[in-house]
C-alpha atoms as a PDB file:
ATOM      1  CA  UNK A   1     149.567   6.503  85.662  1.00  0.00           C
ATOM      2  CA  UNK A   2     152.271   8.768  85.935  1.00  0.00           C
ATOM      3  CA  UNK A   3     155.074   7.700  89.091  1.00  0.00           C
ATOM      4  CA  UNK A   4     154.735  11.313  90.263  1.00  0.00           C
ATOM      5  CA  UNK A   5     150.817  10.907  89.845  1.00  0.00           C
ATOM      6  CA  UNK A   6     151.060   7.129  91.642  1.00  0.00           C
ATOM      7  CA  UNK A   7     152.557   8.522  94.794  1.00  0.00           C
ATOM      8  CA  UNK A   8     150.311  11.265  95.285  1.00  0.00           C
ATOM      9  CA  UNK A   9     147.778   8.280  95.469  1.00  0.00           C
ATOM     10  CA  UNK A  10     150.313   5.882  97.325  1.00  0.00           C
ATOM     11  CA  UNK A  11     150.140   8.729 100.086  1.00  0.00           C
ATOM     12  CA  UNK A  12     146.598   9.193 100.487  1.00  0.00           C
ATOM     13  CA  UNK A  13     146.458   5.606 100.561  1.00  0.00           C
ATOM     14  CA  UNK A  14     149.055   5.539 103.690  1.00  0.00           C
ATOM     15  CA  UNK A  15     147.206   8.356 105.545  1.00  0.00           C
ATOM     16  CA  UNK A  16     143.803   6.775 105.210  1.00  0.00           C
ATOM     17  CA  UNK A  17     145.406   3.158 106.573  1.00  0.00           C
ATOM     18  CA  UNK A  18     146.722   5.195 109.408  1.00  0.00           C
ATOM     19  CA  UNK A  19     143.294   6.749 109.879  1.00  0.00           C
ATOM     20  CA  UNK A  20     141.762   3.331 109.710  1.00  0.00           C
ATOM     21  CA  UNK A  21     143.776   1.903 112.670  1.00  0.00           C
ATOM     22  CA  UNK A  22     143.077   4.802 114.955  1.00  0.00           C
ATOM     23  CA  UNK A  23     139.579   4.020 114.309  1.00  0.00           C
ATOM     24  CA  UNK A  24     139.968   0.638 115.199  1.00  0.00           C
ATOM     25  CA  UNK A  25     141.993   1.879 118.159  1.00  0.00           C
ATOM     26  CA  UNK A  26     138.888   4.011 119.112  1.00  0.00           C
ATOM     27  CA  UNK A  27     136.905   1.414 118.884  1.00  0.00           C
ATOM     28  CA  UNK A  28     138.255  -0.677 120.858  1.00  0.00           C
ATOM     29  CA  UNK A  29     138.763   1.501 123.731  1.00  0.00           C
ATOM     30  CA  UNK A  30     135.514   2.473 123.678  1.00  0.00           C
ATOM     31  CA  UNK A  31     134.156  -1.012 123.989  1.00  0.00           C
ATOM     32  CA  UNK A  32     136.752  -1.491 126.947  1.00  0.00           C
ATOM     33  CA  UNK A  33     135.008   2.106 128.706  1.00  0.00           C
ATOM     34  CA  UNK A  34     131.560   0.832 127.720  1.00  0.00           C
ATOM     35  CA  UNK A  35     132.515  -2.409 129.599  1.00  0.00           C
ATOM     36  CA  UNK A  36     134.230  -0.646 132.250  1.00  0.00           C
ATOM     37  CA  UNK A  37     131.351   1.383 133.069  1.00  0.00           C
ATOM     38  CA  UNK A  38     128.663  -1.655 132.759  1.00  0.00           C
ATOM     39  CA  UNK A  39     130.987  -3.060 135.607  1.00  0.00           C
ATOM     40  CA  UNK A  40     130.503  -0.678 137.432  1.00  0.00           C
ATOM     41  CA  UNK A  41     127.276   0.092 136.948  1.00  0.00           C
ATOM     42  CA  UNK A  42     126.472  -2.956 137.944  1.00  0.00           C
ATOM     43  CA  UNK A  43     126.204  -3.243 141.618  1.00  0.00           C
ATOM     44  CA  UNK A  44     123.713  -0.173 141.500  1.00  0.00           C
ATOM     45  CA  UNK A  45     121.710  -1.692 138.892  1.00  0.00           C
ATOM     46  CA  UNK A  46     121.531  -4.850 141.454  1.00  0.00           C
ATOM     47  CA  UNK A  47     120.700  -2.643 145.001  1.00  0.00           C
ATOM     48  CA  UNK A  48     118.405  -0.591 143.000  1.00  0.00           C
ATOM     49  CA  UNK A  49     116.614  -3.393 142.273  1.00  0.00           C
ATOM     50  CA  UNK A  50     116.969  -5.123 146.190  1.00  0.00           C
ATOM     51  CA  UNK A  51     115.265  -1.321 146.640  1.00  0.00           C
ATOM     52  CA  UNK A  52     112.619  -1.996 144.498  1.00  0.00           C
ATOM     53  CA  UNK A  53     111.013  -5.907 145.581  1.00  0.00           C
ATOM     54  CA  UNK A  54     111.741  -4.867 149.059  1.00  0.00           C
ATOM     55  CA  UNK A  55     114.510  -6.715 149.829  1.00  0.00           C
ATOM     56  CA  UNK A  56     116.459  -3.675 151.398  1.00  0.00           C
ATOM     57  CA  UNK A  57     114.506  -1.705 153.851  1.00  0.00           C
ATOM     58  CA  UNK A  58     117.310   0.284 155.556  1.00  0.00           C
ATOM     59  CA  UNK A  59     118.207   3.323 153.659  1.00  0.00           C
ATOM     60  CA  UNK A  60     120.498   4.788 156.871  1.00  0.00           C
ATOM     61  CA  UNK A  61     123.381   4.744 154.571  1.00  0.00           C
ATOM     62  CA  UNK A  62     121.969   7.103 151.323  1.00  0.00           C
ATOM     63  CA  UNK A  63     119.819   9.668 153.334  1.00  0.00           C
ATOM     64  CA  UNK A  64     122.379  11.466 154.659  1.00  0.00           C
ATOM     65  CA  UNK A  65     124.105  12.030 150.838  1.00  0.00           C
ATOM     66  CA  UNK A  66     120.722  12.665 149.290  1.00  0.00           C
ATOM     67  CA  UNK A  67     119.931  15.316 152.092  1.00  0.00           C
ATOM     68  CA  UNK A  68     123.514  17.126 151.119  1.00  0.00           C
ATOM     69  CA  UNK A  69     123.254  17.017 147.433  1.00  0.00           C
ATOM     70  CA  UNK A  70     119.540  18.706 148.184  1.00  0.00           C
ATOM     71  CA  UNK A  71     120.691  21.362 150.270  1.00  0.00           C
ATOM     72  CA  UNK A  72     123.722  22.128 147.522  1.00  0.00           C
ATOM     73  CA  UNK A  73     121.361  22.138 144.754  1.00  0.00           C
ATOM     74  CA  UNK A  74     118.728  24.717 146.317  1.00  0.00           C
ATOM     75  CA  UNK A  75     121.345  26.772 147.297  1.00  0.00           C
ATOM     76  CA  UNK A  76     122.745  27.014 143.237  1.00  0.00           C
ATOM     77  CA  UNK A  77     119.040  26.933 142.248  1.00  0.00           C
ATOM     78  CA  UNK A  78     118.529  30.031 144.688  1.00  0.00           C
ATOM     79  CA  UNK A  79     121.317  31.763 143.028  1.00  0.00           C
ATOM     80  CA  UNK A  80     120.104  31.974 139.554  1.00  0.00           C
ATOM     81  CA  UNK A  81     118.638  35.258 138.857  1.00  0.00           C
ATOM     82  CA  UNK A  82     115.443  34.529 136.599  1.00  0.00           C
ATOM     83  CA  UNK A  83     113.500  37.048 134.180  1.00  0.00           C
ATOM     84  CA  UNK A  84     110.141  37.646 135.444  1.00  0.00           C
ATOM     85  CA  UNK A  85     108.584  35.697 132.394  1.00  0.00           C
ATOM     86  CA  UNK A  86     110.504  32.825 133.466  1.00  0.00           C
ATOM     87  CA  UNK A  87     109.530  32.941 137.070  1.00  0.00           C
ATOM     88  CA  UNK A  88     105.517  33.323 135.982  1.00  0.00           C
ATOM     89  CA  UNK A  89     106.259  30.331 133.724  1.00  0.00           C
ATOM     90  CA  UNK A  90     107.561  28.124 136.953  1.00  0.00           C
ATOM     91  CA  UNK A  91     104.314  29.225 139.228  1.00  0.00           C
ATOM     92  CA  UNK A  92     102.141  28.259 136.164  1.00  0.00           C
ATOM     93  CA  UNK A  93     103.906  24.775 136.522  1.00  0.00           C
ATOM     94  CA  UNK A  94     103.664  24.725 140.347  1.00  0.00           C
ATOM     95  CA  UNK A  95      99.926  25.270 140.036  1.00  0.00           C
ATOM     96  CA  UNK A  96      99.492  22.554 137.185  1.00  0.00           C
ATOM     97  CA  UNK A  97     101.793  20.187 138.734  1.00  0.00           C
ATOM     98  CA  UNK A  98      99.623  16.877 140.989  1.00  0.00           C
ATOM     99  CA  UNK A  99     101.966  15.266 143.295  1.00  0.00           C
ATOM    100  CA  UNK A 100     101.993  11.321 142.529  1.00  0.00           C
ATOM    101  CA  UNK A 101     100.029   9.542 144.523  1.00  0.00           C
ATOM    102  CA  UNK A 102     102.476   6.825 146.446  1.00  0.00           C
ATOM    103  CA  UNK A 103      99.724   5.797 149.281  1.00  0.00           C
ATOM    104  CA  UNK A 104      99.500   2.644 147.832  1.00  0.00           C
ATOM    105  CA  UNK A 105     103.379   2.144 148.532  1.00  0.00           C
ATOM    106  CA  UNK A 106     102.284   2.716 152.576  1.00  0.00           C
ATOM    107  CA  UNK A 107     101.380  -1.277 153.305  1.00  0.00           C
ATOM    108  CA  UNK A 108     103.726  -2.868 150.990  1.00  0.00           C
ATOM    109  CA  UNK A 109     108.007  -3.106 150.740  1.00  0.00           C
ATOM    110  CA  UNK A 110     109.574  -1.514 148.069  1.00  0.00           C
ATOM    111  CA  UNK A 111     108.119  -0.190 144.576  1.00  0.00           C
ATOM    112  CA  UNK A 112     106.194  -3.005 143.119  1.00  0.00           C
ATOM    113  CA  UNK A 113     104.707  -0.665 140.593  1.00  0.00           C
ATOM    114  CA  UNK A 114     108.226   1.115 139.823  1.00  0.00           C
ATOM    115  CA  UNK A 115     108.784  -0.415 136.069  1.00  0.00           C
ATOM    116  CA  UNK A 116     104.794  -0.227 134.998  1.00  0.00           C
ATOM    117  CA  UNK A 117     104.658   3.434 135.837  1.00  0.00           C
ATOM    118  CA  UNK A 118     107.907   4.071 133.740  1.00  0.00           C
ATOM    119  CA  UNK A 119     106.840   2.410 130.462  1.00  0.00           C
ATOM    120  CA  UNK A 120     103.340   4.051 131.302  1.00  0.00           C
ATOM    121  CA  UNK A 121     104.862   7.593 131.530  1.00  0.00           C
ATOM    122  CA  UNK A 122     107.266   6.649 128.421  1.00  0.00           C
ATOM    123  CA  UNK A 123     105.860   8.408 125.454  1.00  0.00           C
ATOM    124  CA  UNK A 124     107.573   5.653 123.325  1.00  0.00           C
ATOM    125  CA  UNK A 125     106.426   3.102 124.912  1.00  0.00           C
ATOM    126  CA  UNK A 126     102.902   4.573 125.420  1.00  0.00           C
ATOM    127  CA  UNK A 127     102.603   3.852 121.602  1.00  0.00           C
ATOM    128  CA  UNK A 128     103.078   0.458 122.120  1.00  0.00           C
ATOM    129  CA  UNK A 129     101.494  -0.536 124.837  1.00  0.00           C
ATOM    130  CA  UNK A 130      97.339  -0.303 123.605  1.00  0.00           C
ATOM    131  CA  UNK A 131      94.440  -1.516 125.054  1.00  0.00           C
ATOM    132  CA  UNK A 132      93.685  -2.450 128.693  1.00  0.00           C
ATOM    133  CA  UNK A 133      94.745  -5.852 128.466  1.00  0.00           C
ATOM    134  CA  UNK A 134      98.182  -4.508 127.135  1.00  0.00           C
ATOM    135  CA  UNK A 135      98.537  -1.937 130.315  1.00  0.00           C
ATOM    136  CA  UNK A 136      96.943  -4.717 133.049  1.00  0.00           C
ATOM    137  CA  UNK A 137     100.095  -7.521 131.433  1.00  0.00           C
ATOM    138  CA  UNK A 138     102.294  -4.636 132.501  1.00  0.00           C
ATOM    139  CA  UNK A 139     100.849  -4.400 135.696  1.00  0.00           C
ATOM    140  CA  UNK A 140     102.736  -7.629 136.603  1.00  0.00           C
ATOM    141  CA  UNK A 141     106.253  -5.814 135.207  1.00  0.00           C
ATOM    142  CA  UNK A 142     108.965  -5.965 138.101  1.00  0.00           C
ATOM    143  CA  UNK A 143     112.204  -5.618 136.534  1.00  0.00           C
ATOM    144  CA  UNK A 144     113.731  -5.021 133.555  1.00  0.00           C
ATOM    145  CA  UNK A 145     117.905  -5.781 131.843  1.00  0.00           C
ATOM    146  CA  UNK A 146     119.678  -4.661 129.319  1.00  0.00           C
ATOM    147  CA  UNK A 147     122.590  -6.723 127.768  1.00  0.00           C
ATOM    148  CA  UNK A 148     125.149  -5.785 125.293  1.00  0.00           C
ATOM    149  CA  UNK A 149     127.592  -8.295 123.351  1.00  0.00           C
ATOM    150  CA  UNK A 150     129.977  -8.363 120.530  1.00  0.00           C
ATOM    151  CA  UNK A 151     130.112 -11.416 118.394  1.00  0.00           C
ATOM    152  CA  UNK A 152     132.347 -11.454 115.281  1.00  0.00           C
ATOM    153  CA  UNK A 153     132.506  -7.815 115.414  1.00  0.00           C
ATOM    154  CA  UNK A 154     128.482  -7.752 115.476  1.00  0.00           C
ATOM    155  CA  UNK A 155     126.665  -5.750 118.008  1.00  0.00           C
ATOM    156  CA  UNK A 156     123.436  -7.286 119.773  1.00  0.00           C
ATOM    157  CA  UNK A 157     121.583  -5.769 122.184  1.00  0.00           C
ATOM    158  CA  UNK A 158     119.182  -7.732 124.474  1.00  0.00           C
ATOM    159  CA  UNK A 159     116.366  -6.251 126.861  1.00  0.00           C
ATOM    160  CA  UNK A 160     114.714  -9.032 129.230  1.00  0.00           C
ATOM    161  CA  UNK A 161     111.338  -7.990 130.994  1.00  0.00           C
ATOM    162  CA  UNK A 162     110.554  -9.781 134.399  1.00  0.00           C
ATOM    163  CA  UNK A 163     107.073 -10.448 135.117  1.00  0.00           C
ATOM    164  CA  UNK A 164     105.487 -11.294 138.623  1.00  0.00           C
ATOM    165  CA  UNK A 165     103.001 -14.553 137.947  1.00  0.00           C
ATOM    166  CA  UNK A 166     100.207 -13.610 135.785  1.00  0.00           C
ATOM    167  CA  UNK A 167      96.912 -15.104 133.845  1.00  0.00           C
ATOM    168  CA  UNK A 168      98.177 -14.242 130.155  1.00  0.00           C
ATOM    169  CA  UNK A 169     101.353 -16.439 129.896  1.00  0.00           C
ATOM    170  CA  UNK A 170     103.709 -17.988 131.946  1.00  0.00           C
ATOM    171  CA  UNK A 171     106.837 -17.021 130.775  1.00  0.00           C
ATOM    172  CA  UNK A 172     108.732 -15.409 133.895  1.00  0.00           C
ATOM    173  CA  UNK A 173     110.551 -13.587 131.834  1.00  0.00           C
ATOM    174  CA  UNK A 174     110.751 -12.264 128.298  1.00  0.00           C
ATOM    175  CA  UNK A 175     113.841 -11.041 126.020  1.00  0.00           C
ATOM    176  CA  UNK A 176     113.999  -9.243 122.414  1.00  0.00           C
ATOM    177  CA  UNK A 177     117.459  -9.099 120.822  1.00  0.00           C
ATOM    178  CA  UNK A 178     118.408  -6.766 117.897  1.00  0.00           C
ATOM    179  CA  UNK A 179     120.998  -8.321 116.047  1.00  0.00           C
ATOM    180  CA  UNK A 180     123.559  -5.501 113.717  1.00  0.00           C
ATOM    181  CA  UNK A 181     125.263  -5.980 111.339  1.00  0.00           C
ATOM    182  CA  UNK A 182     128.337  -4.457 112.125  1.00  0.00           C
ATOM    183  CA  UNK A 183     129.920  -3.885 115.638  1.00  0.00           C
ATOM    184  CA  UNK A 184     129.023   0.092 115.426  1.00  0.00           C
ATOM    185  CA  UNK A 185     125.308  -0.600 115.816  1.00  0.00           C
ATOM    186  CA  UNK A 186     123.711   1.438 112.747  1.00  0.00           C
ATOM    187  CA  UNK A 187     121.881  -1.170 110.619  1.00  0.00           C
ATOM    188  CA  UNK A 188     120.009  -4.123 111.863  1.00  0.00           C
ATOM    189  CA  UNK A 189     120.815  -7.597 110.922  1.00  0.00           C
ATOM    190  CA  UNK A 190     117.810  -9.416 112.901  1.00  0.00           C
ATOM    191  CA  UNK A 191     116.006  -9.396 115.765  1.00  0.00           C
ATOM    192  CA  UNK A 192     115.107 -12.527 117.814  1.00  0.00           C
ATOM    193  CA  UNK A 193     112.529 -12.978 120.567  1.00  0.00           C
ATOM    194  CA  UNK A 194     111.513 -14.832 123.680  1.00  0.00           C
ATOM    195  CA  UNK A 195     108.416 -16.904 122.403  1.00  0.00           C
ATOM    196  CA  UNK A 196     105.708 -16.285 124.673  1.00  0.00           C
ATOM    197  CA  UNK A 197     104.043 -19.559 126.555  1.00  0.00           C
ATOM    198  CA  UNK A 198     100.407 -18.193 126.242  1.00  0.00           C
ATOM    199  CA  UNK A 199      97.715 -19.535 128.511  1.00  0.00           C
ATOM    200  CA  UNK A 200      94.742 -21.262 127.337  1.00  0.00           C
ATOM    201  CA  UNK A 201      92.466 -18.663 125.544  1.00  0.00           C
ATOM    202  CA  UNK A 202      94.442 -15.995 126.778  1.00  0.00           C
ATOM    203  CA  UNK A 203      96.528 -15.112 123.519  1.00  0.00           C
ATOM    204  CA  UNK A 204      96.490 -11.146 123.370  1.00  0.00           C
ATOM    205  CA  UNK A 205      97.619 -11.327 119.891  1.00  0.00           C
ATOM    206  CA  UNK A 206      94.672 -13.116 118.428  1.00  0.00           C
ATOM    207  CA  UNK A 207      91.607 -11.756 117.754  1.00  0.00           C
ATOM    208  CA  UNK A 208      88.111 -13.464 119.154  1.00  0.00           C
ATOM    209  CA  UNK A 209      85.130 -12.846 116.405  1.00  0.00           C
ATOM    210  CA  UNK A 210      81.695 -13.778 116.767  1.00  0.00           C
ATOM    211  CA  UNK A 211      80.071 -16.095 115.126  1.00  0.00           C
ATOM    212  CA  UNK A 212      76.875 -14.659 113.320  1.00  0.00           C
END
């Protein structure tokens, strides 16, 4: 190859190292904002869940920032100026709309029922979750973690579901961990599972036949 040819390609070379450690600089900022924000994140995450089980009952200190944020909001809602097609639309949604029905919530603390009405409402999740006896396991749902790690420049991702005592197994918890095979979290390497401590003859995944 000709020298004048060679550093043509000798530059390129150059500029696409330097592009290669600003990507690694990226990256690794990112992971320390990701981290960052997870830290912070995480006291919520922990009184949101006191909220939930009950174990906080006095809301004094929220109530008065909730009731502020409302007021602001109505007052920017009340200044949009709508077309009449879109104002027909919201009454059609008003009149289609059912409040959710929370009396159940009146006797007991907190939201017991909090996580099994999300993965119910979760279109997702609606496709996994079949059959009764898949919806009345979630029933005993109460809280649910996410966990993210970097291992040898591998992400993994782990979700833990918290279950209340229950007839089908007596795991108290289960976890699912997807495995990649690189640290930006495209393709998967593996996943790996809790294995579930099934009851006697209460095995959801098997099949009972009848004898003829």
């Amino acid at each position: 190859m000709p020298k004048a040819v060679q550093n043509r390609f000798k530059c390129l070379y150059m500029l696409s190292d330097r592009r290669s450690k600003l990507n690694d600089m990226f990256g690794k900022e990112v992971d320390a904002l990701e981290a960052k924000i997870r830290s912070k994140k995480a006291p919520h995450l922990a009184e949101r869940k006191q909220v939930l089980t009950g174990e906080i009952k006095d809301f004094a200190n929220h109530i008065p920032v909730f009731d502020a944020t409302h007021q602001k909001l109505e007052v920017i809602v009340g200044g949009i100026v709508k077309s009449k097609q879109e104002i027909e639309d919201d009454e059609a949604d008003q009149k289609e709309h059912e409040p959710t029905n929370v009396d159940h919530l009146k006797e007991v603390d907190g939201i017991p029922d909090f996580w099994t009405r999300c993965f119910k409402n979760n279109k997702m999740l609606q496709q996994v979750i079949k059959g009764e006896k898949d919806k009345a396991v979630f029933e005993h749902l109460i809280d649910v973690e996410k966990h993210q790690e970097m291992t040898d420049k591998k992400k993994k991702i782990t979700s833990t579901l918290h279950f209340s005592e229950n007839e089908w197994f007596s795991n108290t918890k289960l976890s699912i961990a997807i495995c990649y095979k690189d640290e930006d979290g495209e393709d998967v390497l593996k996943t790996e599972g809790t294995e579930i401590e099934w009851k006697d003859g209460k095995d959801l995944t098997k099949k009972k036949t009848k004898k003829k």
